[in-house]
N, C-alpha and C. Protein backbone atom coordinates (compact mmCIF):
# COMPACT_ATOMS: atom_id res chain seq x y z
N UNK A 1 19.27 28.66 7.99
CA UNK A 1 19.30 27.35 8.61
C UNK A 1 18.01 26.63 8.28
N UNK A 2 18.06 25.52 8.10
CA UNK A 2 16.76 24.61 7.71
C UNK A 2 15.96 24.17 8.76
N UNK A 3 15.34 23.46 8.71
CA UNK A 3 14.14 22.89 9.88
C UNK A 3 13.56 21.47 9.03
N UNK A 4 13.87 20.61 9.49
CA UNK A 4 13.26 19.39 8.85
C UNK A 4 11.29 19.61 9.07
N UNK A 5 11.04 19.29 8.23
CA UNK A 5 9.14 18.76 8.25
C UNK A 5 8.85 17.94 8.01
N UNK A 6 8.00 17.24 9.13
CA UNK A 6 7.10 16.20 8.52
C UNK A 6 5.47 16.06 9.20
N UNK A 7 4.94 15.52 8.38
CA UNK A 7 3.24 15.81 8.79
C UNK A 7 2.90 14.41 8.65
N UNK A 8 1.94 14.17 9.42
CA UNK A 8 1.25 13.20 9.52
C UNK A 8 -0.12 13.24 9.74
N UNK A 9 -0.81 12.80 8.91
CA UNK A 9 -2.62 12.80 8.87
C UNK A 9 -2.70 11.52 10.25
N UNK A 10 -3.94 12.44 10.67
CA UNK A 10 -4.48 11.13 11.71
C UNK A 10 -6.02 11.31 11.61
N UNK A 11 -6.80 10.01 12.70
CA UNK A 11 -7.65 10.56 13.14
C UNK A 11 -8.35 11.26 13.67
N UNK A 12 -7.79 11.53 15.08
CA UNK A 12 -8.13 11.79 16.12
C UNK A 12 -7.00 12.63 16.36
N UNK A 13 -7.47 14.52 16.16
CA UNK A 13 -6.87 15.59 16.57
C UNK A 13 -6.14 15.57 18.07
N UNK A 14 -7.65 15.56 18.92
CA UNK A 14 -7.86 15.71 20.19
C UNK A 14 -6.03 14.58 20.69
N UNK A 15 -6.20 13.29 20.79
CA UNK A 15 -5.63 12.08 21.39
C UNK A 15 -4.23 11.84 20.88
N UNK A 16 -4.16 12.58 19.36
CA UNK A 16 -2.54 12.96 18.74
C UNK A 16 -1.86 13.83 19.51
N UNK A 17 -2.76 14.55 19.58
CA UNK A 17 -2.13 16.50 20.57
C UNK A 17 -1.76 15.79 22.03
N UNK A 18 -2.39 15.36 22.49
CA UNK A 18 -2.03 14.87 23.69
C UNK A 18 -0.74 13.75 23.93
N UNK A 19 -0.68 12.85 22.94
CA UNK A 19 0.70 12.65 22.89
C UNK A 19 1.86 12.80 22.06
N UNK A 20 1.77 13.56 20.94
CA UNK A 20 3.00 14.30 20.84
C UNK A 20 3.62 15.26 21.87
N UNK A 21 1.90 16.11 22.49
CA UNK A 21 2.85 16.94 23.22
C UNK A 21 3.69 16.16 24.43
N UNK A 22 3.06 15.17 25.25
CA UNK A 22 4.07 14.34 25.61
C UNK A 22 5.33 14.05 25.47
N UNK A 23 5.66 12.97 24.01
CA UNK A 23 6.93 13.02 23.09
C UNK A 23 7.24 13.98 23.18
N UNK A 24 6.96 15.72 22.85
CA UNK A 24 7.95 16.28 22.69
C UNK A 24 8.35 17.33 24.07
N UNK A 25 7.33 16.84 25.01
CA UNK A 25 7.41 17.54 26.17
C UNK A 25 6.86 19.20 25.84
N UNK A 26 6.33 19.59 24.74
CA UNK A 26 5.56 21.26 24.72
C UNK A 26 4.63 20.72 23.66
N UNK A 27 3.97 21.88 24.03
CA UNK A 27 2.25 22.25 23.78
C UNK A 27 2.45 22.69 22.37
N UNK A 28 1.63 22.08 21.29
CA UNK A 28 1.76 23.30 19.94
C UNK A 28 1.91 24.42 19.90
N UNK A 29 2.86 24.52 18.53
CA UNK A 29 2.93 26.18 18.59
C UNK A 29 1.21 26.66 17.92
N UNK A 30 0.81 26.12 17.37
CA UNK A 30 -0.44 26.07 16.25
C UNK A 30 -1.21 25.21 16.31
N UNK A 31 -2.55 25.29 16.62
CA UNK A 31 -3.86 24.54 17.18
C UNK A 31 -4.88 25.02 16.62
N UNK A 32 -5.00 24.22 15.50
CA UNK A 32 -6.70 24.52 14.87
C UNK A 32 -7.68 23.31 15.18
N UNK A 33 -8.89 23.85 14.75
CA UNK A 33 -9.84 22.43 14.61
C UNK A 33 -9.64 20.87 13.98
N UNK A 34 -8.49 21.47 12.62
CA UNK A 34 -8.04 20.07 11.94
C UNK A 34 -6.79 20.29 11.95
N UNK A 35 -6.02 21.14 12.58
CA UNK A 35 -4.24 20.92 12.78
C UNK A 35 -4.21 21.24 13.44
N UNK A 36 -2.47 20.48 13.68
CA UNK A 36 -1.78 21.18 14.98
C UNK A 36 -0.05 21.17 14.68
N UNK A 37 0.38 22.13 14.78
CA UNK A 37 2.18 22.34 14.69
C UNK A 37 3.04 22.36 15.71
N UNK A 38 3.92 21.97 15.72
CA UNK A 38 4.88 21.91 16.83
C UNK A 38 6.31 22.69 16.32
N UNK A 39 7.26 23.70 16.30
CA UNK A 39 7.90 24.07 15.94
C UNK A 39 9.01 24.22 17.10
N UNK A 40 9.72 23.11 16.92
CA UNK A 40 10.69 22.41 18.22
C UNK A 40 12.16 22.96 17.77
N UNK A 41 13.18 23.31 18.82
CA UNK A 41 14.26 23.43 18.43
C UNK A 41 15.03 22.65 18.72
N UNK A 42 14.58 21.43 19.36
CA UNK A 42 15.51 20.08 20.14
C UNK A 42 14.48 19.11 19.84
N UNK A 43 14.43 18.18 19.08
CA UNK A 43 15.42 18.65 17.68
C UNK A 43 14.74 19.65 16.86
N UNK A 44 15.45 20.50 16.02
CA UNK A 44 15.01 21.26 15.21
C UNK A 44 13.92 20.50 13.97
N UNK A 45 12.58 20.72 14.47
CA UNK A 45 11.41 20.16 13.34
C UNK A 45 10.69 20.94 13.37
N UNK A 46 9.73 21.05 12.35
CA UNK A 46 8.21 21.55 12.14
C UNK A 46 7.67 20.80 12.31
N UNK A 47 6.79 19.38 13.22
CA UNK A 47 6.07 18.69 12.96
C UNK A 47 4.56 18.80 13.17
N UNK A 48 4.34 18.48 12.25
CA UNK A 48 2.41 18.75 11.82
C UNK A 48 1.94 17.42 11.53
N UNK A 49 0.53 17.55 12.26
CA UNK A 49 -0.54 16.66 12.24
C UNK A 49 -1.76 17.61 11.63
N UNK A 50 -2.69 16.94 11.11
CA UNK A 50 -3.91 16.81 10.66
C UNK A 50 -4.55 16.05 10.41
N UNK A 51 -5.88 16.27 10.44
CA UNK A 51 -7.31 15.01 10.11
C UNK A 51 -7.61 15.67 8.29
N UNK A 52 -6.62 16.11 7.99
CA UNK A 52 -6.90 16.07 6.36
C UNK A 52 -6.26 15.45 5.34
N UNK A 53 -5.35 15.16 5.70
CA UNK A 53 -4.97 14.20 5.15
C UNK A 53 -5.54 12.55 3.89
N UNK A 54 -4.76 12.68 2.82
CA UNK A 54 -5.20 11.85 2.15
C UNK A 54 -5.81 10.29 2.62
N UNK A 55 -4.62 9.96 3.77
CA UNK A 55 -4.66 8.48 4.54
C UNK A 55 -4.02 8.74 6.01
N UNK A 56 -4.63 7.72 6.55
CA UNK A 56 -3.70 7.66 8.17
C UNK A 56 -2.31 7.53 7.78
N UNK A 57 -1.62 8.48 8.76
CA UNK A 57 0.31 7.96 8.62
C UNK A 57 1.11 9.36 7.74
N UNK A 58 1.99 8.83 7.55
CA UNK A 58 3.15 9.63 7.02
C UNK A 58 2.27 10.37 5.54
N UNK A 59 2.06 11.82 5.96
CA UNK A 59 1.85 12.38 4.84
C UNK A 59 2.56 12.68 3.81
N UNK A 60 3.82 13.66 4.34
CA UNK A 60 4.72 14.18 3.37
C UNK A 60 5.94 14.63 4.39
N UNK A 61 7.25 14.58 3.77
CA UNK A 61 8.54 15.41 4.45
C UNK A 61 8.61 16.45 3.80
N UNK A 62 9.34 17.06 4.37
CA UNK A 62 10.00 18.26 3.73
C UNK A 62 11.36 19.15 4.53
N UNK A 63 11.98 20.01 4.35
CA UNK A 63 12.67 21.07 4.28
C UNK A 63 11.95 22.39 4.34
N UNK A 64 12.16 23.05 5.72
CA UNK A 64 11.34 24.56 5.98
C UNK A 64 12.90 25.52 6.11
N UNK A 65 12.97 26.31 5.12
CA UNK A 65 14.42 26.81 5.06
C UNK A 65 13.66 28.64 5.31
N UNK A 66 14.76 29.25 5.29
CA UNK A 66 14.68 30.56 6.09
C UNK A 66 14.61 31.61 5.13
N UNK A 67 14.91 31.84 3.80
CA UNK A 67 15.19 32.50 2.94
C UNK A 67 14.56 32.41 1.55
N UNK A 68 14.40 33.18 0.32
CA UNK A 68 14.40 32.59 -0.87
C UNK A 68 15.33 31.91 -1.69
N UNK A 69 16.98 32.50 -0.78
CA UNK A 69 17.73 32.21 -1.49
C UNK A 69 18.19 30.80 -0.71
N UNK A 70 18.01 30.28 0.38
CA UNK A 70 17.83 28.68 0.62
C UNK A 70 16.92 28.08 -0.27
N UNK A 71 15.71 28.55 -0.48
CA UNK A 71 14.95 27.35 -1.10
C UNK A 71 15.01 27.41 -2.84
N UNK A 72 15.68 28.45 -2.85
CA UNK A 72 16.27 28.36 -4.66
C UNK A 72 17.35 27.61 -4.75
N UNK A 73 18.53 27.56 -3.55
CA UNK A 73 19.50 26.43 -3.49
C UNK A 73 19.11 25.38 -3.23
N UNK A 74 17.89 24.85 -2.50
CA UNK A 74 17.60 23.40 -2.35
C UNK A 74 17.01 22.59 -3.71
N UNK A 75 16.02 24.19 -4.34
CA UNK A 75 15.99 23.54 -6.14
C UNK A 75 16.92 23.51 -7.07
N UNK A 76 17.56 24.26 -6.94
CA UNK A 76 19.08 24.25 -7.90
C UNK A 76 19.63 22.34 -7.79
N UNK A 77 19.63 21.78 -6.56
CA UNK A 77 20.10 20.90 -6.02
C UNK A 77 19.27 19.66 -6.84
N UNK A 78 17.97 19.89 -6.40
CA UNK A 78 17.10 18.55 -7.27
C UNK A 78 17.92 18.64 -8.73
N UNK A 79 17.57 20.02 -9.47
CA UNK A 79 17.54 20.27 -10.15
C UNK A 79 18.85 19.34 -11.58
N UNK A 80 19.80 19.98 -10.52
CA UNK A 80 21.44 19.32 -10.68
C UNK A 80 21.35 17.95 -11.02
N UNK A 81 20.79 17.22 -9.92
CA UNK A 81 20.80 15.99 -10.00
C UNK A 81 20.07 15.20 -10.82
N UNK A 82 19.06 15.85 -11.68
CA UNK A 82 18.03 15.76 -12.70
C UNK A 82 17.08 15.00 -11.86
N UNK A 83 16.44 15.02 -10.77
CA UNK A 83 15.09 14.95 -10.16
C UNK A 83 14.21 15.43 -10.83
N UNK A 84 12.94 15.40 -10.20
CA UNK A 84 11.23 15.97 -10.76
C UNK A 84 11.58 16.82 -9.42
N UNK A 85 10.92 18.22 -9.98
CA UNK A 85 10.70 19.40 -9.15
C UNK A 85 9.62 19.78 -9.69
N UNK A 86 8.65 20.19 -9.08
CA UNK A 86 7.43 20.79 -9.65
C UNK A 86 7.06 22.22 -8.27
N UNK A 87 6.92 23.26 -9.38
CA UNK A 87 7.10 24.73 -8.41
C UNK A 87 5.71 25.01 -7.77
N UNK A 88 5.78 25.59 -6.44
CA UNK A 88 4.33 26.09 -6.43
C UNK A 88 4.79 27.27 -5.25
N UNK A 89 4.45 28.60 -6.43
CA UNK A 89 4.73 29.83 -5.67
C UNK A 89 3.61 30.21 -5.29
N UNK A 90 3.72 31.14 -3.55
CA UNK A 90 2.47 31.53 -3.24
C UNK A 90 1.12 30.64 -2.61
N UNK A 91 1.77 29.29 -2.32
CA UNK A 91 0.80 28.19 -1.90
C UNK A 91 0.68 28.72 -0.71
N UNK A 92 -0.80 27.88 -0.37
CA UNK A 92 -2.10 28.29 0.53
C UNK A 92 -2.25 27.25 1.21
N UNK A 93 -1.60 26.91 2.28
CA UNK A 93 -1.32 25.52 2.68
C UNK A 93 -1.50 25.53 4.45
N UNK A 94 -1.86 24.56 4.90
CA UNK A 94 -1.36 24.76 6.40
C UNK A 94 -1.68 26.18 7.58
N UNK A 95 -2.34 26.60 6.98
CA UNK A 95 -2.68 27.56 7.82
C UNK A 95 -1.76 28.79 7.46
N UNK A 96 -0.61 29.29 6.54
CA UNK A 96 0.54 29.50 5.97
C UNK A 96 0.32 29.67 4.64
N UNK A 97 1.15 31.12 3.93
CA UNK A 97 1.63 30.96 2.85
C UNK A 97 2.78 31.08 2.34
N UNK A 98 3.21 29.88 1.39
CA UNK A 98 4.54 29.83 1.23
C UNK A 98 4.84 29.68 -0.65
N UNK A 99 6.10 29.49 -0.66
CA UNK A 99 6.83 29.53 -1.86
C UNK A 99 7.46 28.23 -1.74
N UNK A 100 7.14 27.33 -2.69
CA UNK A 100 7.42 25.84 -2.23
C UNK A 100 8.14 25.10 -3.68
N UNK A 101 8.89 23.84 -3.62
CA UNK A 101 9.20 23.11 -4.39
C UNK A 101 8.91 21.61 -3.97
N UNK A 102 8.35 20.66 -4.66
CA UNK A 102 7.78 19.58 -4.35
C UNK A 102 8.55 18.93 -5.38
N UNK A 103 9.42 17.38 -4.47
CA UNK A 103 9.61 16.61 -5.45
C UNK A 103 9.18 14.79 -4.88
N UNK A 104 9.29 14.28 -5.24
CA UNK A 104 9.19 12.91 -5.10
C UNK A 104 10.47 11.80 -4.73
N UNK A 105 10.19 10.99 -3.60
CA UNK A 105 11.69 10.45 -3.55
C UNK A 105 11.39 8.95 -4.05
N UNK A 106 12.27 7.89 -4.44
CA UNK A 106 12.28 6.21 -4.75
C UNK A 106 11.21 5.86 -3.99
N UNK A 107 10.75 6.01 -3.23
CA UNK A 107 9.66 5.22 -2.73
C UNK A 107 8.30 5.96 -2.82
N UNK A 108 7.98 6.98 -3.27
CA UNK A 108 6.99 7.56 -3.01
C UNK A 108 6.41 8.61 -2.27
N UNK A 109 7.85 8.90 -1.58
CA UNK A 109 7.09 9.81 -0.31
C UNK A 109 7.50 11.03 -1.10
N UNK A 110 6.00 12.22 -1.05
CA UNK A 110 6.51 13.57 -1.02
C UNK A 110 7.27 14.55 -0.84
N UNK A 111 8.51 14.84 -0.83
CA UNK A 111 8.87 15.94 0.19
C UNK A 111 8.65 17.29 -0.90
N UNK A 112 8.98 18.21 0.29
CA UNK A 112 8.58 19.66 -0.16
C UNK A 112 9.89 20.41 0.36
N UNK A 113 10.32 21.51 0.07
CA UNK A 113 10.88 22.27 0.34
C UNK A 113 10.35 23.79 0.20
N UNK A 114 10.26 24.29 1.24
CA UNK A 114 9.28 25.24 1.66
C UNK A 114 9.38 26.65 2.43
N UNK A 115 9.78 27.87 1.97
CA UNK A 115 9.80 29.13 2.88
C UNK A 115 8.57 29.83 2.78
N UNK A 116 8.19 30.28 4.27
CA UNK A 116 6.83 30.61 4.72
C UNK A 116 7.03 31.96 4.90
N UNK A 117 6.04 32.34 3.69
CA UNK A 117 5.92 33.62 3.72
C UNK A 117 5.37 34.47 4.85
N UNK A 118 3.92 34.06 5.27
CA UNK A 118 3.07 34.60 6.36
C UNK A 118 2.03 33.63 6.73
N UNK A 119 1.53 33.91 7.55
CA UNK A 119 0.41 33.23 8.37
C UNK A 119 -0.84 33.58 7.73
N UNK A 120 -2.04 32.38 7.38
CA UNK A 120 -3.41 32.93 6.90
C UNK A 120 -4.34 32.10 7.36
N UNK A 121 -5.18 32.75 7.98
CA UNK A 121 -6.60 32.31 8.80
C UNK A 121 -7.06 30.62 8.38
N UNK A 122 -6.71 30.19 7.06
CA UNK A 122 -7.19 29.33 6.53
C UNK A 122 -6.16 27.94 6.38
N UNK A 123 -6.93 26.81 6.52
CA UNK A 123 -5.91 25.54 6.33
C UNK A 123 -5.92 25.87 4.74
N UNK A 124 -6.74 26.08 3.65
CA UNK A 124 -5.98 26.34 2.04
C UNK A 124 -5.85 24.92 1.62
N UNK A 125 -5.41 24.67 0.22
CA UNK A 125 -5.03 23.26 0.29
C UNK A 125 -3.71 23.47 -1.16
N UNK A 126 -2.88 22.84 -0.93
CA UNK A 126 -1.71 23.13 -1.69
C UNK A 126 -2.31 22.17 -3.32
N UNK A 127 -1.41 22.45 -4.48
CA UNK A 127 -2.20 21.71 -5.76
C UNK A 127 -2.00 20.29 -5.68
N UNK A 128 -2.34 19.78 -6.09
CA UNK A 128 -2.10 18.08 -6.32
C UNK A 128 -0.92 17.66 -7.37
N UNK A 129 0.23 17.18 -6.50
CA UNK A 129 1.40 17.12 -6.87
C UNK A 129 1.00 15.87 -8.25
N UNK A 130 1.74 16.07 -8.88
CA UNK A 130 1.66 15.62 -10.80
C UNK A 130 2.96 15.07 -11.12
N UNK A 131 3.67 14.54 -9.76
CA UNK A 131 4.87 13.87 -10.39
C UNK A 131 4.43 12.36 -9.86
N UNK A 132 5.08 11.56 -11.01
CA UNK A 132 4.48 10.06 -10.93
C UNK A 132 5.17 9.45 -9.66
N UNK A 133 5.28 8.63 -8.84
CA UNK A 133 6.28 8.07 -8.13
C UNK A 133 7.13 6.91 -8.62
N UNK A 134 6.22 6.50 -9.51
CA UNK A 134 6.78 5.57 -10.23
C UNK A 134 7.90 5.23 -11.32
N UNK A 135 7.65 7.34 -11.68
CA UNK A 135 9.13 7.55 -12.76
C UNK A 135 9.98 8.39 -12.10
N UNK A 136 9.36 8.98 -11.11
CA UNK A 136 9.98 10.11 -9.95
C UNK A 136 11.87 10.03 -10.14
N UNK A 137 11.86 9.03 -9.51
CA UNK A 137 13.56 9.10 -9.22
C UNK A 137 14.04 7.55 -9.58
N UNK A 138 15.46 7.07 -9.85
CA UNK A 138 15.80 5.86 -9.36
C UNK A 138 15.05 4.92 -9.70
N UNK A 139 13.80 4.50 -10.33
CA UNK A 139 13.58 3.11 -10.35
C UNK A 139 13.61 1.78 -10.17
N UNK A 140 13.17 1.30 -9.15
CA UNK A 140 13.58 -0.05 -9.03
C UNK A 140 13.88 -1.14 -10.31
N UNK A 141 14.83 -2.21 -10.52
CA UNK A 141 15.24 -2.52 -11.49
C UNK A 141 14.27 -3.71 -11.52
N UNK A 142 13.56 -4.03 -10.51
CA UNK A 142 12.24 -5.13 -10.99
C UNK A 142 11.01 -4.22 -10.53
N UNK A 143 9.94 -4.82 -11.26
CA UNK A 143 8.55 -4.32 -10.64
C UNK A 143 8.57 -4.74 -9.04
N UNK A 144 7.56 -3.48 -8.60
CA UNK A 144 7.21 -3.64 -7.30
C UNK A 144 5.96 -4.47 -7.03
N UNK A 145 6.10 -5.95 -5.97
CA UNK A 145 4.58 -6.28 -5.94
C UNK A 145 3.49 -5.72 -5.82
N UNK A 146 2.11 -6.04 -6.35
CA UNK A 146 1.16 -5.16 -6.39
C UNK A 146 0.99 -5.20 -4.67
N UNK A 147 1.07 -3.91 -4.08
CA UNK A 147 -0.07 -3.66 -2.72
C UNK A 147 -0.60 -4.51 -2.67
């Protein structure tokens, strides 16, 4: 069974924790100095915050699946559809190590698809994803205004 993810960089650890746990009515499952996880079954999410993050806001989505053989079917799937998949086995991420597939959606946002191997003392930092967003998927059929 899957688990949707999504993370969001902030500022302020302390004043996030305090109201997600609100929103979600429980306390993190996972509380470091620069993260914090929530692993909810109503609704079923992983949601993560951190102050490491590239920018304030929506870091990255993803897919936290249960198996190898889920997250080889969720790449088979990009794959099919001729997406950008870029592999990263054994990543050091999140406090966690996992076996991951990273692709890019039409707009830019990251997602990952991700089974967690084990738990490690360290936040780690996963590689710097190398797919363009701009050729990623779908293309818009005019340029996008500049930012």
């Amino acid at each position: 069974m899957k688990r949707f993810h999504v993370h969001i960089a902030v500022d302020d650890l302390a004043e996030n924790i305090r109201f997600y746990s609100a929103m979600f009515q429980a306390e993190p499952a996972v509380r470091e100095a620069d993260y914090a996880k929530w692993m909810l079954d109503d609704p079923r999410v992983n949601f993560a915050i951190s102050t490491r993050g590239r920018k304030r806001g929506l870091d990255h989505l993803g897919l936290q699946v249960e198996s190898d053989d889920e997250l080889e079917a969720v790449q088979r799937g990009l794959a099919a559809a001729a997406l950008p998949v870029e592999e990263q086995k054994q990543s050091a991420c999140c406090y966690a190590k996992s076996d991951k597939y990273w692709s890019v959606d039409p707009q830019g946002i990251a997602w990952e698809a991700f089974h967690t191997l084990d738990r490690i003392p360290m936040f780690g930092a996963d590689n710097v994803i190398r797919i363009d967003p701009a050729t990623a998927c779908c293309p818009p059929s005019s340029p996008k205004a500049p930012a």
